[in-house]
N, C-alpha and C. Protein backbone atom coordinates (compact mmCIF):
# COMPACT_ATOMS: atom_id res chain seq x y z
N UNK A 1 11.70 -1.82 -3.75
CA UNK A 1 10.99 -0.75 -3.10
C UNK A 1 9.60 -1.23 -2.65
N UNK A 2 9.32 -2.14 -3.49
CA UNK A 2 7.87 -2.30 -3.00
C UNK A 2 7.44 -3.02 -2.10
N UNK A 3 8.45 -4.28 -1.67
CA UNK A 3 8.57 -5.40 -0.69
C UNK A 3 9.11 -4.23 0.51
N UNK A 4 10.16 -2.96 0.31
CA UNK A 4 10.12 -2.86 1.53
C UNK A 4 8.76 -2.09 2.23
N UNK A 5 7.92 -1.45 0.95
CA UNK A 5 6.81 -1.13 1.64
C UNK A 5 5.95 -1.55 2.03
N UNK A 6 5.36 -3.07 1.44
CA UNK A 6 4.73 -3.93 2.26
C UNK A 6 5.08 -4.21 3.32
N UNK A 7 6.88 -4.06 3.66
CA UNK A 7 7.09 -4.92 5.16
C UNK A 7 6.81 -3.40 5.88
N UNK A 8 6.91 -2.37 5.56
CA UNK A 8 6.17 -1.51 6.52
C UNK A 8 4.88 -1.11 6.49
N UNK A 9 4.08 -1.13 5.78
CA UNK A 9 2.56 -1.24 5.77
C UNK A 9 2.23 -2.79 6.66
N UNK A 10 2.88 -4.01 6.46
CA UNK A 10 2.27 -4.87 7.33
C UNK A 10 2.78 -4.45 8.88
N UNK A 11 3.94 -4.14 9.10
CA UNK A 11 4.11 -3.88 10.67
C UNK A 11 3.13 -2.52 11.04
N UNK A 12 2.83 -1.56 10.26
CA UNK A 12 2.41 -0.58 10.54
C UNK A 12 0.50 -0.78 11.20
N UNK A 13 0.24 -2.23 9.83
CA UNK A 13 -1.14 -3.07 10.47
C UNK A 13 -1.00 -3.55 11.76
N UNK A 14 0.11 -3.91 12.03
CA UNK A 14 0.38 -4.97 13.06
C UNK A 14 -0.12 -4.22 14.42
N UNK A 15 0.36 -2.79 14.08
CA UNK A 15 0.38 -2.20 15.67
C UNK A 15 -1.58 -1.95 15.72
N UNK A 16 -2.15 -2.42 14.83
CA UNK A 16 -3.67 -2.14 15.11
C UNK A 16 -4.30 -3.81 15.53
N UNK A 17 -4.02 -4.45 14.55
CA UNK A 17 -4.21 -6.33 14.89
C UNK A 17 -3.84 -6.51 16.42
N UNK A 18 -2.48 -5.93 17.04
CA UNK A 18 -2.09 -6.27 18.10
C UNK A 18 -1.98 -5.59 18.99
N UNK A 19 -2.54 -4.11 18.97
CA UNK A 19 -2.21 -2.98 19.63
C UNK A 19 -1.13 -2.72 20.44
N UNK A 20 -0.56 -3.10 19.64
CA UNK A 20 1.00 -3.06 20.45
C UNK A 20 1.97 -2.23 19.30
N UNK A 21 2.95 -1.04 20.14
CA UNK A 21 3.14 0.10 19.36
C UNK A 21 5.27 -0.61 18.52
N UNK A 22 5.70 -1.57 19.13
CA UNK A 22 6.63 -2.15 19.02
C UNK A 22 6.76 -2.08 17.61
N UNK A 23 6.05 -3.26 16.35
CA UNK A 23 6.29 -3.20 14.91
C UNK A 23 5.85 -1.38 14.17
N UNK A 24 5.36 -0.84 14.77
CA UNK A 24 5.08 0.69 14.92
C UNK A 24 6.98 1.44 14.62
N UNK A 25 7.68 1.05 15.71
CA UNK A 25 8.83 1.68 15.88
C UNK A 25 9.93 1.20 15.25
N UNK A 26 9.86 -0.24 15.03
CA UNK A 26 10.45 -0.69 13.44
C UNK A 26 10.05 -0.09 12.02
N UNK A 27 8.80 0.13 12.06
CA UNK A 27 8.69 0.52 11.17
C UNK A 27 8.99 2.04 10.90
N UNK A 28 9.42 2.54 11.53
CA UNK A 28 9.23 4.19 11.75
C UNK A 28 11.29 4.02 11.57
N UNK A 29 11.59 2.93 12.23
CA UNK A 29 12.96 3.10 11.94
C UNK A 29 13.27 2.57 10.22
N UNK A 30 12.52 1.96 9.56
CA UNK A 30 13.00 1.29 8.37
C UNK A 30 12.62 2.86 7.42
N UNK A 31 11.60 3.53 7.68
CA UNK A 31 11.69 4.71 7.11
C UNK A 31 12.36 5.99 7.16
N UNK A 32 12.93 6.06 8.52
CA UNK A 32 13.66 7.24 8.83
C UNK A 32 15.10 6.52 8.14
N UNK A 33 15.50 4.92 8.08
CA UNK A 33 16.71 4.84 7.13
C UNK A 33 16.28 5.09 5.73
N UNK A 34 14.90 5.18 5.30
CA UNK A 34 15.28 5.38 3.81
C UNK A 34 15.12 6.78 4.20
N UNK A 35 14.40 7.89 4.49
CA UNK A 35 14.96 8.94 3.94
C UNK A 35 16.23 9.79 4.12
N UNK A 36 17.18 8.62 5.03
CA UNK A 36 18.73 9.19 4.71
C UNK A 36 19.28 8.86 3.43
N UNK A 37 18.80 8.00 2.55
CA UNK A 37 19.12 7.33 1.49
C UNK A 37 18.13 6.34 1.25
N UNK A 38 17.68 6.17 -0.19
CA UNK A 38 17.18 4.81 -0.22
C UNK A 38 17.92 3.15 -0.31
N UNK A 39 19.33 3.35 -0.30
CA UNK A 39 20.05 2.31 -0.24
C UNK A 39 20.28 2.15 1.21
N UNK A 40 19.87 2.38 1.96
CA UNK A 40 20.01 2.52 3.38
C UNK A 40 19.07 1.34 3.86
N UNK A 41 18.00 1.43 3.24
CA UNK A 41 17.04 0.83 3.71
C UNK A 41 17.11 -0.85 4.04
N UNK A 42 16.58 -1.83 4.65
CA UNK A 42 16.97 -3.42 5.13
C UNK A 42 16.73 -3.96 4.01
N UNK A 43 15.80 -3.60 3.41
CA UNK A 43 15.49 -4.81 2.40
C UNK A 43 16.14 -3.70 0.94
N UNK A 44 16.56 -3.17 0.88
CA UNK A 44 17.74 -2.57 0.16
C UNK A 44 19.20 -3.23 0.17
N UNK A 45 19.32 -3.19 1.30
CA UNK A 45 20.31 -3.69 1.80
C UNK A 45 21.22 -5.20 1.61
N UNK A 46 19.66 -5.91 2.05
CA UNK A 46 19.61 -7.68 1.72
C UNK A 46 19.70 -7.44 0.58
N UNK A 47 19.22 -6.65 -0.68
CA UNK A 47 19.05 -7.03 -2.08
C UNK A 47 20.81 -6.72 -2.75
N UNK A 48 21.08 -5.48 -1.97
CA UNK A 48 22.64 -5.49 -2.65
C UNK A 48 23.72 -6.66 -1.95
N UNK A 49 23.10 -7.61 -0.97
CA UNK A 49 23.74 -8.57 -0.80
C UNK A 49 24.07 -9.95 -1.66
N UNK A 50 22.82 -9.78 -2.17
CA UNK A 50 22.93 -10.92 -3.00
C UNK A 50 23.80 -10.61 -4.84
N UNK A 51 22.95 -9.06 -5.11
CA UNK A 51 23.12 -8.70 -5.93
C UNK A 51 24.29 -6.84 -6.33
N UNK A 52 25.00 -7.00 -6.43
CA UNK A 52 25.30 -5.89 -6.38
C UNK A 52 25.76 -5.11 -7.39
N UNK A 53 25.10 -5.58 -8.63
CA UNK A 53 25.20 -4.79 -9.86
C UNK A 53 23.99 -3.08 -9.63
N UNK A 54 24.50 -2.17 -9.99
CA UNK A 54 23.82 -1.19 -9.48
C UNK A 54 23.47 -0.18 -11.50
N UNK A 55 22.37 -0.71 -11.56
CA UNK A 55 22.38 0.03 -12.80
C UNK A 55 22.59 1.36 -13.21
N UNK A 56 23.18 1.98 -14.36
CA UNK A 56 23.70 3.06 -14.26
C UNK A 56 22.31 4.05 -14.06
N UNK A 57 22.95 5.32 -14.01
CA UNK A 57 22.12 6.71 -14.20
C UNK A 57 21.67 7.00 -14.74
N UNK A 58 20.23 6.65 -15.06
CA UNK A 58 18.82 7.25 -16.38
C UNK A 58 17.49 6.96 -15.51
N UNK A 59 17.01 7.62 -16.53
CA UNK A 59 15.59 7.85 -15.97
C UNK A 59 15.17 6.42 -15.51
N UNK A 60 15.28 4.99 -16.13
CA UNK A 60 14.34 3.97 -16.05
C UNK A 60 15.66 3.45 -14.72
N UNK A 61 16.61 3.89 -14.03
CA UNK A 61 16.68 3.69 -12.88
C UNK A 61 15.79 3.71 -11.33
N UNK A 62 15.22 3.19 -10.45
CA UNK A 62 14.76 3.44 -9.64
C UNK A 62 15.52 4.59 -8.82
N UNK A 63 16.51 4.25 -8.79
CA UNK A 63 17.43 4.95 -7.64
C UNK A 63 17.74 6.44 -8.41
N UNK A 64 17.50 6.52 -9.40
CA UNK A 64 18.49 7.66 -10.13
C UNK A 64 18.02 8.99 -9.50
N UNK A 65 16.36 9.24 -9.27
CA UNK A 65 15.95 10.39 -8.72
C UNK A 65 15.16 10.28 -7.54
N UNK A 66 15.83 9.63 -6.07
CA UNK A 66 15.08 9.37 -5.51
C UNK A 66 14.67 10.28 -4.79
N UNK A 67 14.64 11.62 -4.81
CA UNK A 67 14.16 12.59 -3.65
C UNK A 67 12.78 12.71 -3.64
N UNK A 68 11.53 11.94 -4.96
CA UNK A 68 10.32 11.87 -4.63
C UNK A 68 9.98 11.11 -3.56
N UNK A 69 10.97 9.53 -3.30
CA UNK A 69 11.24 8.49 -2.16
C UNK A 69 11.17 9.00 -1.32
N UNK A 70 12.27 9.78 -0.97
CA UNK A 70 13.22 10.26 0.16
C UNK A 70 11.95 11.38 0.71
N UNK A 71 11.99 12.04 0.24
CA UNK A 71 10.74 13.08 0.28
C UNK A 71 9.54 12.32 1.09
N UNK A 72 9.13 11.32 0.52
CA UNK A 72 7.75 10.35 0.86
C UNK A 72 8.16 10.02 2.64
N UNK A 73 9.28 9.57 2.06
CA UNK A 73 9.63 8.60 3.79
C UNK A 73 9.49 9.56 4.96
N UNK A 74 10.65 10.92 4.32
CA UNK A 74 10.23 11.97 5.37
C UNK A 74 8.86 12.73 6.24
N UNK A 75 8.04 12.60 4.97
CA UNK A 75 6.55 12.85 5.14
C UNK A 75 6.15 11.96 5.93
N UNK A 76 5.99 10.72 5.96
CA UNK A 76 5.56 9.22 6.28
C UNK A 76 6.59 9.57 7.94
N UNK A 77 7.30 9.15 7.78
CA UNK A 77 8.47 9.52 8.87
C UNK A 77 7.92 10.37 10.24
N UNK A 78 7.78 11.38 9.83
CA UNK A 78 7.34 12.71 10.46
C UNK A 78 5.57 12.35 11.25
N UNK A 79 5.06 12.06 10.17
CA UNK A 79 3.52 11.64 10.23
C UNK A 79 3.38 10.50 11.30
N UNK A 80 4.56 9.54 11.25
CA UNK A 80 4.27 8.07 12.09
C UNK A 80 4.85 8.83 13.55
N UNK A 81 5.93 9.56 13.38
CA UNK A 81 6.48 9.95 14.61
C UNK A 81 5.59 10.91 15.70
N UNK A 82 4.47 11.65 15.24
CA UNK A 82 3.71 12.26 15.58
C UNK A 82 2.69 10.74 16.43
N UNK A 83 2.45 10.38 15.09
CA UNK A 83 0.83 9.48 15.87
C UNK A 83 1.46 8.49 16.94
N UNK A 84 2.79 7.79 17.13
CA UNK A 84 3.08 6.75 17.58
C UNK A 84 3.49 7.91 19.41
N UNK A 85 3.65 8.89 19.20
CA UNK A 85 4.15 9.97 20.12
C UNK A 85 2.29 10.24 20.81
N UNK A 86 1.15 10.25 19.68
CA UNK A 86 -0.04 10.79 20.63
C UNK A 86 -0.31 9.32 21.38
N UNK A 87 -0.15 8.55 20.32
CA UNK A 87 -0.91 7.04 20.92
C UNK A 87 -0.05 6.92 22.28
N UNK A 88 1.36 7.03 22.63
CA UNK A 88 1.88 6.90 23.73
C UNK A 88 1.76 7.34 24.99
N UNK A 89 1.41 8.49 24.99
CA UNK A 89 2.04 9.50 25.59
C UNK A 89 0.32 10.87 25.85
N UNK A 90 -0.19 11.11 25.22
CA UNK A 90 -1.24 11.78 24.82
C UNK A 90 -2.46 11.13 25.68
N UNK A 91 -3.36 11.99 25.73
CA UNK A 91 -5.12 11.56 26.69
C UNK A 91 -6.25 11.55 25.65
N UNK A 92 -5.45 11.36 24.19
CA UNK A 92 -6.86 11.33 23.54
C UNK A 92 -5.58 10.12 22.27
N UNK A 93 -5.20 8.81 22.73
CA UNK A 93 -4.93 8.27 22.04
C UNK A 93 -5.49 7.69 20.26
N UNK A 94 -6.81 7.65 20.48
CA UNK A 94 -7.45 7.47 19.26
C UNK A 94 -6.93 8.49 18.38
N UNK A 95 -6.74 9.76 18.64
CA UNK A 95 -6.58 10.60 17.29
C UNK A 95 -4.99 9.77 16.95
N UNK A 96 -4.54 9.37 17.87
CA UNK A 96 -2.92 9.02 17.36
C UNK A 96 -3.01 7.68 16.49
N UNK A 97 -3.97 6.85 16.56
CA UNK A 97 -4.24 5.71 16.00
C UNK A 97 -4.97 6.38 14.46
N UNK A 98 -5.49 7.30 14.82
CA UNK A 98 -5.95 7.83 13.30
C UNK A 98 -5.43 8.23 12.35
N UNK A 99 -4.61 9.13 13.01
CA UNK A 99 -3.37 9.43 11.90
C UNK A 99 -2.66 8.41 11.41
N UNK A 100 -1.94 7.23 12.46
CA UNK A 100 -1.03 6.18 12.46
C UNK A 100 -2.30 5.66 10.95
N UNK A 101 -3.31 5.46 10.81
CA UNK A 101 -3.77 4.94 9.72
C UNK A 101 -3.26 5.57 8.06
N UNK A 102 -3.01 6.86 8.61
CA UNK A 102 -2.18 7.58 6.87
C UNK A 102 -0.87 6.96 6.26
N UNK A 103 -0.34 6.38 6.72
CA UNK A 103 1.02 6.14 6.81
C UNK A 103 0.99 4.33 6.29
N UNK A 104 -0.03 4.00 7.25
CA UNK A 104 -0.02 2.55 7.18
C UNK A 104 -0.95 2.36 5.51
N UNK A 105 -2.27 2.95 5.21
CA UNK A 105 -2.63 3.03 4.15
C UNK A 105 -2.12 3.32 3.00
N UNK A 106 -1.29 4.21 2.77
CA UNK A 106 0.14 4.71 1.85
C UNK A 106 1.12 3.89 1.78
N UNK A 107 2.10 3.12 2.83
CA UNK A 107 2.65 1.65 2.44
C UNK A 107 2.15 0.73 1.77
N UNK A 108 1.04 0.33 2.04
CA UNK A 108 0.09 -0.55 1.65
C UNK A 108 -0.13 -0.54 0.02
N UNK A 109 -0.87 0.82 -0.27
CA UNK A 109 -1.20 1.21 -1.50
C UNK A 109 0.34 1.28 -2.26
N UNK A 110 1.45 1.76 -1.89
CA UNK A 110 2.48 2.06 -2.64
C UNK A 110 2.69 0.69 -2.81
N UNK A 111 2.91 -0.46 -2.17
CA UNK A 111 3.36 -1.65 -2.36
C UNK A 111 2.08 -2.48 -3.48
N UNK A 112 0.93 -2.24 -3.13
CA UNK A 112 0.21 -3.09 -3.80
C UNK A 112 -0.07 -2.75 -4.97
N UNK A 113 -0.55 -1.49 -5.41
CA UNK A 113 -0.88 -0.51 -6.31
C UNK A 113 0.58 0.59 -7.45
N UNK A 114 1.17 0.46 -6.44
CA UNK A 114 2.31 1.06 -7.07
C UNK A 114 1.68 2.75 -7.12
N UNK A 115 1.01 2.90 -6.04
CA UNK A 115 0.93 4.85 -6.22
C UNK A 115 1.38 4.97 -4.97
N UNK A 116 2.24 5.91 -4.88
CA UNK A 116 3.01 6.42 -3.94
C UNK A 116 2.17 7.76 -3.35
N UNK A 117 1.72 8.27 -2.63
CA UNK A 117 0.81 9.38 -2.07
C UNK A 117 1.81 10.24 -1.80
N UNK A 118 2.55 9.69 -0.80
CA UNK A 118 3.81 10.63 0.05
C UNK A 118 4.71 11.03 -1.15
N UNK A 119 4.58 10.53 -2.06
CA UNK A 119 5.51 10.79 -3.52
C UNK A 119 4.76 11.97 -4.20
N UNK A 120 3.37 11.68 -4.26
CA UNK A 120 2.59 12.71 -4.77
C UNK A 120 2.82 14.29 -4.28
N UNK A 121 2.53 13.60 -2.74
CA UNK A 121 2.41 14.82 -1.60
C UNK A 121 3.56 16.14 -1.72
N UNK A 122 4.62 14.76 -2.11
CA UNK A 122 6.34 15.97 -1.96
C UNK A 122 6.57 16.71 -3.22
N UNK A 123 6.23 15.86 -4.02
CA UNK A 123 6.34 16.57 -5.40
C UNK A 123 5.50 17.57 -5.93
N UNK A 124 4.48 17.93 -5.21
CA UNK A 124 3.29 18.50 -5.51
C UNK A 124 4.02 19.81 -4.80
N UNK A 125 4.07 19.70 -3.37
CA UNK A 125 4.56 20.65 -2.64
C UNK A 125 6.08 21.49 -3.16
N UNK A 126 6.83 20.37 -3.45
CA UNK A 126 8.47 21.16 -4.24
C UNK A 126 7.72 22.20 -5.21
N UNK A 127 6.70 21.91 -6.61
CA UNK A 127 6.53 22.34 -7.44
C UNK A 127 5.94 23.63 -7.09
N UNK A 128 5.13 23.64 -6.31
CA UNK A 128 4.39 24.64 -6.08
C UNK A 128 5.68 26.34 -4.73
N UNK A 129 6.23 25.43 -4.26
CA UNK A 129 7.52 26.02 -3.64
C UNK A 129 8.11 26.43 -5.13
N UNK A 130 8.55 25.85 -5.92
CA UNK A 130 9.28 26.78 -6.88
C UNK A 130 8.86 27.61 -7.79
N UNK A 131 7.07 27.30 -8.04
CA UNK A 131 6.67 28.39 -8.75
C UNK A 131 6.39 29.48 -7.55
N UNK A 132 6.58 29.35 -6.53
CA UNK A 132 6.71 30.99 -5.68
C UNK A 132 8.27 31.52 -5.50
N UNK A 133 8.87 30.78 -6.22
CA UNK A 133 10.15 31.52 -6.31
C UNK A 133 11.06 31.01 -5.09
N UNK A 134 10.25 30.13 -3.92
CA UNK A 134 11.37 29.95 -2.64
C UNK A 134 12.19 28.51 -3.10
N UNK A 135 12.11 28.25 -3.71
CA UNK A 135 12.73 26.62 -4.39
C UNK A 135 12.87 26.41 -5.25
N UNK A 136 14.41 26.28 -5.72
CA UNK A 136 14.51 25.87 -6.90
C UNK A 136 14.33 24.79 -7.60
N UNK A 137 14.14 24.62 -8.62
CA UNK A 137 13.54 23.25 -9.59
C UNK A 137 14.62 22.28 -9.73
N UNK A 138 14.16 21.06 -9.81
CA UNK A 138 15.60 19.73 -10.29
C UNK A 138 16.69 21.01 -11.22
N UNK A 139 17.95 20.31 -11.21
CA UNK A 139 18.42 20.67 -12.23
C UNK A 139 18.19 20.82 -13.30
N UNK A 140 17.72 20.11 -13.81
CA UNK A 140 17.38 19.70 -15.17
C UNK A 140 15.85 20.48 -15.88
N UNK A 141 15.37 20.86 -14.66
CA UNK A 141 14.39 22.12 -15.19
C UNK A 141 13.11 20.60 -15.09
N UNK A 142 13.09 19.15 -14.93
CA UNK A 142 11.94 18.85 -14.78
C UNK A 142 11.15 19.01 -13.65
N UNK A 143 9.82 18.54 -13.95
CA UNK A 143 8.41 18.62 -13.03
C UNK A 143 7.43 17.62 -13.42
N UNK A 144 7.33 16.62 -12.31
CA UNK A 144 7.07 15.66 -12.36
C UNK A 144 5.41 16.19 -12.50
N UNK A 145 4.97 17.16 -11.27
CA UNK A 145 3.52 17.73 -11.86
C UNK A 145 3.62 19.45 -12.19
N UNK A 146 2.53 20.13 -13.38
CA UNK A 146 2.65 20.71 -13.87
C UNK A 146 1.62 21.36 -12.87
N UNK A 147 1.72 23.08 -12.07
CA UNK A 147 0.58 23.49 -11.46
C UNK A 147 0.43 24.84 -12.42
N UNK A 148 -0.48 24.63 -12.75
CA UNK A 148 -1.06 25.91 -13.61
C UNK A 148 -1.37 26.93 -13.02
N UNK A 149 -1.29 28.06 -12.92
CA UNK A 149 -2.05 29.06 -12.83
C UNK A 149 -3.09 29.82 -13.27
């Protein structure tokens, strides 16, 4: 997970180093495949090539609960598809390069740091959706954050 977020935090740099929106739209595609799945993803992919033992179902699985992932990419996803759409297309390109910086900073940090933002972001938002009653909670009744009232 974390190599594939460096390889999209570095293409996501790339489109500022080179202003060119190309590693932009790779990268926007390596995320729209993980949030169909995170085994979807290229460097997911290469890894079950070599390796294809898939550890079972528990918590200290990566894969076991990935909808904080899946969740992230979508966020990230959504967010890149917007800025790479103003930078193109739009008369005030800079704001699209600004945003394009949320996305690219959050790869970055998730890969180097291991904090996921877009992980934060989704899980924060589910929780707070189910304490208003429109969303229901994991099965299992956990919550990754606790919002008090």
């Amino acid at each position: 997970m974390r190599a594939q977020r460096l390889t999209e935090g570095l293409l996501l740099a790339a489109t500022f180093v080179f202003d060119d929106l190309r590693p932009g739209y790779v990268a926007f595609a390596m995320l729209a495949m993980q949030a169909i799945s995170p085994l979807a993803s290229p460097v997911a992919l290469l890894w079950m090539a070599f390796d294809r033992h898939l550890p079972a179902n528990r918590l200290g699985n990566l894969y076991y609960d990935a909808r904080g992932a899946r969740g992230a990419a979508v966020v990230s996803s959504t967010v890149l598809a917007i800025s790479l759409a103003l930078v193109r297309w739009s008369s005030v390109p800079m704001l699209g390069r600004i945003l394009l910086a949320a996305p690219t900073a959050s790869c970055i940090l998730s890969a180097v740091v291991g904090f996921c933002l877009g992980c934060g972001h989704y899980v924060l938002g589910r929780d707070l959706l189910a304490r208003a009653g429109l969303m229901r909670r994991t099965p299992e009744g956990a919550s990754d954050v606790d919002v008090e009232g």
